[in-house]
N, C-alpha and C. Protein backbone atom coordinates (compact mmCIF):
# COMPACT_ATOMS: atom_id res chain seq x y z
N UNK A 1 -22.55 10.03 13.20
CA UNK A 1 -22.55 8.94 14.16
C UNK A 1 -21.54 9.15 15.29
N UNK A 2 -20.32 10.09 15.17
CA UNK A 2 -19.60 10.14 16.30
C UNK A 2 -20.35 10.82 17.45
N UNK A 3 -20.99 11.64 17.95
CA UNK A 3 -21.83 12.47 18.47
C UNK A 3 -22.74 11.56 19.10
N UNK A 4 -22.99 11.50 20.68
CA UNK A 4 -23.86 10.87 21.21
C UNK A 4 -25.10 11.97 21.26
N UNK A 5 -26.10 10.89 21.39
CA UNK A 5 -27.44 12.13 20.89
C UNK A 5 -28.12 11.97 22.34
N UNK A 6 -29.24 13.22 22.52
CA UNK A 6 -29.51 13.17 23.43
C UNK A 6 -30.65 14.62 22.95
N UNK A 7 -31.69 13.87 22.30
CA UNK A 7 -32.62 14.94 22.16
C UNK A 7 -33.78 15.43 23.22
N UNK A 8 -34.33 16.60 23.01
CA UNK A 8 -35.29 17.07 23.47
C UNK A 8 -36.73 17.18 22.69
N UNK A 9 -37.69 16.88 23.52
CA UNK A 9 -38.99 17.38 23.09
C UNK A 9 -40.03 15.56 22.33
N UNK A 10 -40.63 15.63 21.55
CA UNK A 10 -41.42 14.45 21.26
C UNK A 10 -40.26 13.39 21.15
N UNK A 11 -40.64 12.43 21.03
CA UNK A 11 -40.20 11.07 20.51
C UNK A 11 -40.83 10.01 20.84
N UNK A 12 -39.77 9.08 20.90
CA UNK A 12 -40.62 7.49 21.23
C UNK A 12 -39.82 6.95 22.34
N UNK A 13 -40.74 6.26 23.18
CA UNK A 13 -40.69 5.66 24.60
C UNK A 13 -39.79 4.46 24.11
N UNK A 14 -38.52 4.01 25.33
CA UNK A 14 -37.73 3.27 24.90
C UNK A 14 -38.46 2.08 24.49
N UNK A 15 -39.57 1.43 24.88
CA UNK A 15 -40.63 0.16 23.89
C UNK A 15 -40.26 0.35 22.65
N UNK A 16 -41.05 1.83 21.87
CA UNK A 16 -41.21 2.15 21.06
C UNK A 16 -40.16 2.01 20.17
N UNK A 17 -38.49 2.73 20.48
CA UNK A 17 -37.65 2.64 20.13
C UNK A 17 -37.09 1.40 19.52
N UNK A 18 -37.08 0.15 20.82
CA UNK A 18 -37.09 -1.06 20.39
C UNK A 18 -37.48 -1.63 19.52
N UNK A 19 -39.10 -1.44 20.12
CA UNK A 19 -39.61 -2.45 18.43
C UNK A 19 -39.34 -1.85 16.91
N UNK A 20 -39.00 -0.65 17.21
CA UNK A 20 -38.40 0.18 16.20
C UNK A 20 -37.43 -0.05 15.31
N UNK A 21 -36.73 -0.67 16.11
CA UNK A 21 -35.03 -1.06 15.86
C UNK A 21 -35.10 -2.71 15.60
N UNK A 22 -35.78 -3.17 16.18
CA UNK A 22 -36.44 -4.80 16.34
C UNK A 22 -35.20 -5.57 17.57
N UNK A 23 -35.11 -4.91 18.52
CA UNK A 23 -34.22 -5.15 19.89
C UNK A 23 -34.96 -4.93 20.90
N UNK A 24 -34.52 -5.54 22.04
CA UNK A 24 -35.28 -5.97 23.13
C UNK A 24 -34.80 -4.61 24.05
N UNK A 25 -35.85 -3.84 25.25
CA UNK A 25 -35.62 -3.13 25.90
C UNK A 25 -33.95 -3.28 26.74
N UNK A 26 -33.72 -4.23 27.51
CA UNK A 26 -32.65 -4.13 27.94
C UNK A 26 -31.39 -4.70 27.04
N UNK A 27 -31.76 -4.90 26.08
CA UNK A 27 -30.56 -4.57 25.01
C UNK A 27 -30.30 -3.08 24.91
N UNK A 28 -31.26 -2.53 24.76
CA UNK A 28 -30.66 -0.47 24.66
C UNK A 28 -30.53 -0.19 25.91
N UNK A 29 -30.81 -0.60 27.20
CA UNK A 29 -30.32 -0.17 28.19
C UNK A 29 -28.77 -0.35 28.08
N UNK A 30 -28.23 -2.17 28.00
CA UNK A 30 -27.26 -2.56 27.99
C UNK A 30 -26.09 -1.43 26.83
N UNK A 31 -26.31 -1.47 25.77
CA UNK A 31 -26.30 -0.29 25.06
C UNK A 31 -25.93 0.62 25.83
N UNK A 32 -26.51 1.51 26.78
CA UNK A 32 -26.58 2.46 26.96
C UNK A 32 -25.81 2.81 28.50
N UNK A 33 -25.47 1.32 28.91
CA UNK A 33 -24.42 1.13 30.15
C UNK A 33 -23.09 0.81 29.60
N UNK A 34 -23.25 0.43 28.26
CA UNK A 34 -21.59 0.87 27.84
C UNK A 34 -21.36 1.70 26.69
N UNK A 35 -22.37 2.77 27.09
CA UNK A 35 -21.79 3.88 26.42
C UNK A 35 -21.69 4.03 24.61
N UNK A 36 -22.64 3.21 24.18
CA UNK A 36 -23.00 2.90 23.07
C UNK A 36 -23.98 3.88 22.32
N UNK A 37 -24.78 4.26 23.27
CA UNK A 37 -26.80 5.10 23.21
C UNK A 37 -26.30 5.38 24.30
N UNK A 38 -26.76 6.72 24.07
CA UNK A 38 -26.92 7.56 24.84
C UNK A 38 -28.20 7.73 25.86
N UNK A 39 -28.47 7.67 27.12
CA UNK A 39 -29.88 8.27 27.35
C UNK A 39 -30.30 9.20 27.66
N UNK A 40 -31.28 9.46 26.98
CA UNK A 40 -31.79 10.92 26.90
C UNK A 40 -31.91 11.24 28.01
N UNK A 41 -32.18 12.88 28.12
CA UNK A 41 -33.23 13.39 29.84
C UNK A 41 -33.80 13.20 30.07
N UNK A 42 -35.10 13.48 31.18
CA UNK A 42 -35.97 13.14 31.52
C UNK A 42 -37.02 14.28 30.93
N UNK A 43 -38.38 14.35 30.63
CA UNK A 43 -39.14 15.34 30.03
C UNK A 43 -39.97 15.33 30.84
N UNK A 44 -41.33 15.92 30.18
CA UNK A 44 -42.80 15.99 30.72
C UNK A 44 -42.84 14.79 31.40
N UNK A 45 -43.41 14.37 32.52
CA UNK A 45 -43.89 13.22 32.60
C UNK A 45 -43.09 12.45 33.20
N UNK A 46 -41.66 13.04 33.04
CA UNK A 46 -40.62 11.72 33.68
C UNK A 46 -40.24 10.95 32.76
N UNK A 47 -40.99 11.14 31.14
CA UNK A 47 -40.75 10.26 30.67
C UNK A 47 -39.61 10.38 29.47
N UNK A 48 -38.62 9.48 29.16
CA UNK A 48 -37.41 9.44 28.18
C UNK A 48 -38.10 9.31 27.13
N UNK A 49 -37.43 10.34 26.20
CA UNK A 49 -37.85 10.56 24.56
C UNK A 49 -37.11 10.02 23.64
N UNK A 50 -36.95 8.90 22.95
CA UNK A 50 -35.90 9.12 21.57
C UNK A 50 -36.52 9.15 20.37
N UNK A 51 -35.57 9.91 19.66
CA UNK A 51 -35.16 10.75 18.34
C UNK A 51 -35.35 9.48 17.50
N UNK A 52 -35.04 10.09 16.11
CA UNK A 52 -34.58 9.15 15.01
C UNK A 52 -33.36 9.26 14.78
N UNK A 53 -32.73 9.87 15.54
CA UNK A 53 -31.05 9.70 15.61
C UNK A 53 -30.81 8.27 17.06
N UNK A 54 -31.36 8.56 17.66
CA UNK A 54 -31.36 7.24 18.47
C UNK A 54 -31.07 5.97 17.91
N UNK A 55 -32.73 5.97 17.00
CA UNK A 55 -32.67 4.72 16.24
C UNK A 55 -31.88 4.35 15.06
N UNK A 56 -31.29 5.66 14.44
CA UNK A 56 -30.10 5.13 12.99
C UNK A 56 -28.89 4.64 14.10
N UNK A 57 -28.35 5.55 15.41
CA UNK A 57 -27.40 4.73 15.88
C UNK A 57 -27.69 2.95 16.10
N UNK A 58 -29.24 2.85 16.57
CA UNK A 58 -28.79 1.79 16.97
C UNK A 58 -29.52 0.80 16.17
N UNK A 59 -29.38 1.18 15.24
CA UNK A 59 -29.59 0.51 13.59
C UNK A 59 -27.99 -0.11 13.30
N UNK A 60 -27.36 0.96 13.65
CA UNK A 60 -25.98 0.49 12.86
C UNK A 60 -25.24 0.02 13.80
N UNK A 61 -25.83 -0.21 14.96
CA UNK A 61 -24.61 -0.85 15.90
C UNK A 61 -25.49 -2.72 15.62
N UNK A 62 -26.80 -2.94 15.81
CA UNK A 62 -27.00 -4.20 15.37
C UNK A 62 -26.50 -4.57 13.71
N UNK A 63 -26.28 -3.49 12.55
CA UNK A 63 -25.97 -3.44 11.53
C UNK A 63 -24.63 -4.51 11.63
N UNK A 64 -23.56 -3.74 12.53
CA UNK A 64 -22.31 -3.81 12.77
C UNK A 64 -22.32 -5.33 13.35
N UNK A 65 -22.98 -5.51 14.63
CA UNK A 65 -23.27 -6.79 15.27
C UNK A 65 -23.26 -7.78 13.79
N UNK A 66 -24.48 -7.45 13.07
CA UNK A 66 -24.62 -8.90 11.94
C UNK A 66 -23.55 -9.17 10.72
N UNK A 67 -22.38 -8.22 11.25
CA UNK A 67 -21.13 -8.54 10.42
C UNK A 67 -19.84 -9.03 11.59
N UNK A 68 -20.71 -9.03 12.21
CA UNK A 68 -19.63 -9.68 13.75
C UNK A 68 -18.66 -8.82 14.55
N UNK A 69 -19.04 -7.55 13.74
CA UNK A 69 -17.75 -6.96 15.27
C UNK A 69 -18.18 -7.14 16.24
N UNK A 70 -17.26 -6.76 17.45
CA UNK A 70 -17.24 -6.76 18.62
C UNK A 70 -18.13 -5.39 19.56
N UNK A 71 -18.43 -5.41 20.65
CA UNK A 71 -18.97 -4.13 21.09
C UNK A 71 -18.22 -3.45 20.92
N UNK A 72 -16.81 -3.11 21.59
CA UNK A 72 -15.28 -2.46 21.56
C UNK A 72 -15.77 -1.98 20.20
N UNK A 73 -15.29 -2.78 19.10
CA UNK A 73 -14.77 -2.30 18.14
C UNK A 73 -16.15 -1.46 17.01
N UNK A 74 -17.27 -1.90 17.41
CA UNK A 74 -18.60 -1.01 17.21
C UNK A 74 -18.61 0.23 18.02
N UNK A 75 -17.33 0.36 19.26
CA UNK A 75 -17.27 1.75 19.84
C UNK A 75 -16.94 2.60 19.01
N UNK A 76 -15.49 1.93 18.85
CA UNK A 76 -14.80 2.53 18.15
C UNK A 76 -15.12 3.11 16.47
N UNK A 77 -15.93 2.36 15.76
CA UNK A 77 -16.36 2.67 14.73
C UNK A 77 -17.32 4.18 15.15
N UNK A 78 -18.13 4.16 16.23
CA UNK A 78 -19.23 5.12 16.21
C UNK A 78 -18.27 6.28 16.61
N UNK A 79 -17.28 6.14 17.12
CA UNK A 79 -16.56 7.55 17.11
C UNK A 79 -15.78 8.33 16.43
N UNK A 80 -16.00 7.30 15.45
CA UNK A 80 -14.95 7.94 14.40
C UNK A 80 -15.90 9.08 13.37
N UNK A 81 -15.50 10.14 12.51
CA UNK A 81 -16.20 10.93 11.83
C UNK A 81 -16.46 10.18 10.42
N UNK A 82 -17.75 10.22 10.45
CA UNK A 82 -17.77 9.60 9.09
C UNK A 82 -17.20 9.83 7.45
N UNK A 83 -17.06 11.23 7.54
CA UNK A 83 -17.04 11.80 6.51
C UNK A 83 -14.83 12.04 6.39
N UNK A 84 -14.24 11.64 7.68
CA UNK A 84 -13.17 11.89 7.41
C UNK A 84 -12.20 10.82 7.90
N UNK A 85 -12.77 9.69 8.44
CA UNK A 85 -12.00 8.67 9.14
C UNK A 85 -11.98 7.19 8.51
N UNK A 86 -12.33 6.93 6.99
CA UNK A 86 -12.59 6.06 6.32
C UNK A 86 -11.48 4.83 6.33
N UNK A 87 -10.25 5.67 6.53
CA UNK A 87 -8.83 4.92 6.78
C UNK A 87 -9.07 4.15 7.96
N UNK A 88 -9.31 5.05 8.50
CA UNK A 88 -9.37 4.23 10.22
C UNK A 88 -10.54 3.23 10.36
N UNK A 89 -11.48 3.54 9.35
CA UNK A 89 -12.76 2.59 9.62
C UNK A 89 -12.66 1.21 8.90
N UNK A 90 -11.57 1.43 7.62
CA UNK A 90 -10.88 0.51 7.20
C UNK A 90 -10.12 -0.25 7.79
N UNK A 91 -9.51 0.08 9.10
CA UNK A 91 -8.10 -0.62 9.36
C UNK A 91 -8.70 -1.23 10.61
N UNK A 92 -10.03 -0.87 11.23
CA UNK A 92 -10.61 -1.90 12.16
C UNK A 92 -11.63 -2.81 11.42
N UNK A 93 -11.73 -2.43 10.10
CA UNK A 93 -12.76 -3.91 9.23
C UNK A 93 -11.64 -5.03 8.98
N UNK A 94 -10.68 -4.30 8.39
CA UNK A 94 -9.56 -4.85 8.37
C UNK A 94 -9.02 -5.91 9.32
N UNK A 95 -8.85 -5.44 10.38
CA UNK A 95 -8.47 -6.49 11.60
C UNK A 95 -9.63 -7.48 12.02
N UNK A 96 -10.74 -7.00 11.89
CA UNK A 96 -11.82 -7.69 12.19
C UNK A 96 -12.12 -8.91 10.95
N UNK A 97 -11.67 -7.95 9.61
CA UNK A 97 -11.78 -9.43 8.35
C UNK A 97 -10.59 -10.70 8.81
N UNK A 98 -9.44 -10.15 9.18
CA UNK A 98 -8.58 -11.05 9.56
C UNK A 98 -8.94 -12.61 10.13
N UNK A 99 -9.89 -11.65 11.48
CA UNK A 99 -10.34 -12.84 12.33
C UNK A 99 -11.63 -13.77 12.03
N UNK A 100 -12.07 -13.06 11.16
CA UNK A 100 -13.23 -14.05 9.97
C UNK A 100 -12.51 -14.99 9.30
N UNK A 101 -11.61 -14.32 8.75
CA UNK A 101 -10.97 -15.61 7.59
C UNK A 101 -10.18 -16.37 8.73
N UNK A 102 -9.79 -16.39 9.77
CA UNK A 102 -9.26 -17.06 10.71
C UNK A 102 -10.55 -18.18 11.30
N UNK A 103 -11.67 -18.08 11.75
CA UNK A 103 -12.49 -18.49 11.96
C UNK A 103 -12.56 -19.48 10.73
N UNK A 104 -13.22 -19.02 9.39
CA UNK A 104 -13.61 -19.47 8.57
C UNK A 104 -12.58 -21.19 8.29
N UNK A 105 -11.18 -20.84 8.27
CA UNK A 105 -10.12 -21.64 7.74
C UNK A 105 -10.36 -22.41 9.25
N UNK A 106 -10.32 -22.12 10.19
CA UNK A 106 -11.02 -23.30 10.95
C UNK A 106 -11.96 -24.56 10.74
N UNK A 107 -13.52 -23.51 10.90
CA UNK A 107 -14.40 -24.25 10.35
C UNK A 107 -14.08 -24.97 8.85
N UNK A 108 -13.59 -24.84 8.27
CA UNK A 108 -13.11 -25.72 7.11
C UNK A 108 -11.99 -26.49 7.31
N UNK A 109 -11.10 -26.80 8.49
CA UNK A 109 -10.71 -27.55 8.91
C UNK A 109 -11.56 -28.59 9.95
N UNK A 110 -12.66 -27.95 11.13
CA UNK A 110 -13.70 -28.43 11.22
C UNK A 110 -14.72 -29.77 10.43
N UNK A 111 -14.90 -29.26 9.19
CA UNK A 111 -15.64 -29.46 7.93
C UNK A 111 -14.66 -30.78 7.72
N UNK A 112 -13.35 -30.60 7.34
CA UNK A 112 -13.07 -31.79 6.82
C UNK A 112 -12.60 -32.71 7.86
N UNK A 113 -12.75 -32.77 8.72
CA UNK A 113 -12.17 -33.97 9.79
C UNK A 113 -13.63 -34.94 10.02
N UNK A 114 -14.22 -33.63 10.32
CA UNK A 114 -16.17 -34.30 10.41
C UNK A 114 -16.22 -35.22 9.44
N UNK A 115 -16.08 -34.83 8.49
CA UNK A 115 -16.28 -35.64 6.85
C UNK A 115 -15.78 -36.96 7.27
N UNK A 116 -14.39 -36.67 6.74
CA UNK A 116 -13.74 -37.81 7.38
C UNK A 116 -14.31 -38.59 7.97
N UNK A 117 -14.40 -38.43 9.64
CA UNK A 117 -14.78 -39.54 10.73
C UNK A 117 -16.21 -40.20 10.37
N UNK A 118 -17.19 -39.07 9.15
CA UNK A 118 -18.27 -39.36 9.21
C UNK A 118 -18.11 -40.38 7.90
N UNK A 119 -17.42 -40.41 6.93
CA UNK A 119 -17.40 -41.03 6.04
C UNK A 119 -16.58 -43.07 6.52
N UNK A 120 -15.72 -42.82 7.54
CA UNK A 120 -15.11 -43.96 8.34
C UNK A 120 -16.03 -44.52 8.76
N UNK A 121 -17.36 -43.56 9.40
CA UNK A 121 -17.92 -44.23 10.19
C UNK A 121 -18.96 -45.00 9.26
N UNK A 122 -19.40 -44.71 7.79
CA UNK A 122 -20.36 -45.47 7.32
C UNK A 122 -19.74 -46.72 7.10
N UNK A 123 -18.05 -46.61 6.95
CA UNK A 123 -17.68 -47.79 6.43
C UNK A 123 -17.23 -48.78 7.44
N UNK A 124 -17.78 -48.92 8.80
CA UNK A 124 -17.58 -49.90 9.75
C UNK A 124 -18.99 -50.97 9.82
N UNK A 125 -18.73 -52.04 10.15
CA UNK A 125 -19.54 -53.17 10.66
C UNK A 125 -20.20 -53.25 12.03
N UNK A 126 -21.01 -52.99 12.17
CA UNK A 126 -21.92 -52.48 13.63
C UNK A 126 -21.10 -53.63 14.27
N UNK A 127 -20.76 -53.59 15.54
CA UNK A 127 -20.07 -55.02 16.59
C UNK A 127 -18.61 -55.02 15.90
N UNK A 128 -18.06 -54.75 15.39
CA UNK A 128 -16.79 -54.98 14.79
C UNK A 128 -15.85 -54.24 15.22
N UNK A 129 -15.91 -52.95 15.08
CA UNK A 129 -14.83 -52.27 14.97
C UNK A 129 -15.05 -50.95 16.00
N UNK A 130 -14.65 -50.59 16.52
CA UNK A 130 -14.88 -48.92 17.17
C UNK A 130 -15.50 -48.20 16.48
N UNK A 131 -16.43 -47.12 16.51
CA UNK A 131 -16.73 -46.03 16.09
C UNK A 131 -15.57 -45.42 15.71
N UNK A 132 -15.13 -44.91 14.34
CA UNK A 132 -14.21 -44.11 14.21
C UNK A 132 -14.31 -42.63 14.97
N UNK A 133 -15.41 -42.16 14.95
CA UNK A 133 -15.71 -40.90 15.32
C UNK A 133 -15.67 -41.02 16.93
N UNK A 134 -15.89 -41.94 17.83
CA UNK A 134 -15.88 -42.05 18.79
C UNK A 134 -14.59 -42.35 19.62
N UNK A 135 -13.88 -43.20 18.53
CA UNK A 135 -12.57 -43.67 18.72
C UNK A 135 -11.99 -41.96 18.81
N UNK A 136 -11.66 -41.33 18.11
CA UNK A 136 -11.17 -40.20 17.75
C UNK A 136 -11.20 -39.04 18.77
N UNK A 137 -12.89 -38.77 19.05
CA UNK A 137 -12.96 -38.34 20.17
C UNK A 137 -12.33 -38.56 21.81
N UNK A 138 -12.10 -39.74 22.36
CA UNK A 138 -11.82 -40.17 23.08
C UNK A 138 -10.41 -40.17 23.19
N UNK A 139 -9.49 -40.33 21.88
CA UNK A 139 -8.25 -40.33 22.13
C UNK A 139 -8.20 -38.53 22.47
N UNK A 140 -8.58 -38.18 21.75
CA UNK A 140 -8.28 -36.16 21.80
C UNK A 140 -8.53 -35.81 23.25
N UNK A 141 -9.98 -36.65 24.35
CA UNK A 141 -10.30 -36.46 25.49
C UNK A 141 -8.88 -36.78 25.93
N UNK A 142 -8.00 -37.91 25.63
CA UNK A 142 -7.11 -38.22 26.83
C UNK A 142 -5.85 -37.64 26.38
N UNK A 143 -5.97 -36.77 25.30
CA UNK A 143 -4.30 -36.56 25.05
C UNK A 143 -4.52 -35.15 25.11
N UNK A 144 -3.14 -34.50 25.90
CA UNK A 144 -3.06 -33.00 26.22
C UNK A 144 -3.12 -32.32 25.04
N UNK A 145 -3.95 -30.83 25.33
CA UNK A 145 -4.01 -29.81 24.50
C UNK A 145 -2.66 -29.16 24.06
């Protein structure tokens, strides 16, 4: 995977590639304007060929996407050697798990305030009292970050 590819001779038309991969054409362009995929030469025809090395890269860069890295850090993974950089491929999952469980302990701070306001709010008298949840909102609108 460190090795940008760039084959010659048959393959499949970037469509092909796509539905291949199940990504939209100017997603592998985009891809391929930051240096992610490579694009091939031009052949017979004018027309661009890719490989099945094309498509395992960009298998594992949406792979990578559905565990949330970043493009950056999906660079950085594809350049590393697979067979000898496991440390290093560790120590950017690593930083990247960080900011999951950072996220996560959010949303579960998220989770329980919702609760909360949502549980206040069953226990009000329609005409009576403020919306707790609304009340809440409104004070956070007027008080500085």
């Amino acid at each position: 995977m460190n090795e940008p590819v760039s084959e010659a001779g048959p393959g499949m038309t970037i469509g092909e590639l796509a539905r291949a991969a199940g990504a939209h054409v100017e997603t592998i362009r985009f891809y391929q304007r930051k240096a992610l995929l490579v694009e091939p030469m031009r052949h017979f025809r004018k027309i661009r060929r890719y490989g099945q090395a094309h498509l395992a890269r960009l298998r594992f860069i949406k792979a990578a996407q559905r565990l949330g890295f970043t493009l950056d850090e999906i660079a950085e993974l594809l350049r590393l050697d697979a067979a000898l950089a496991c440390g290093e491929a560790a120590q950017i999952a690593g930083r990247h798990l960080a900011v999951v469980q950072a996220k996560i302990a959010d949303l579960e701070r998220m989770e329980k305030v919702l609760s909360e306001l949502i549980t206040a709010c069953g226990k009000t008298t329609p005409g009576t009292l403020a919306c707790p949840l609304i009340a809440a909102l409104q004070q956070s609108a007027s008080s500085p970050t």
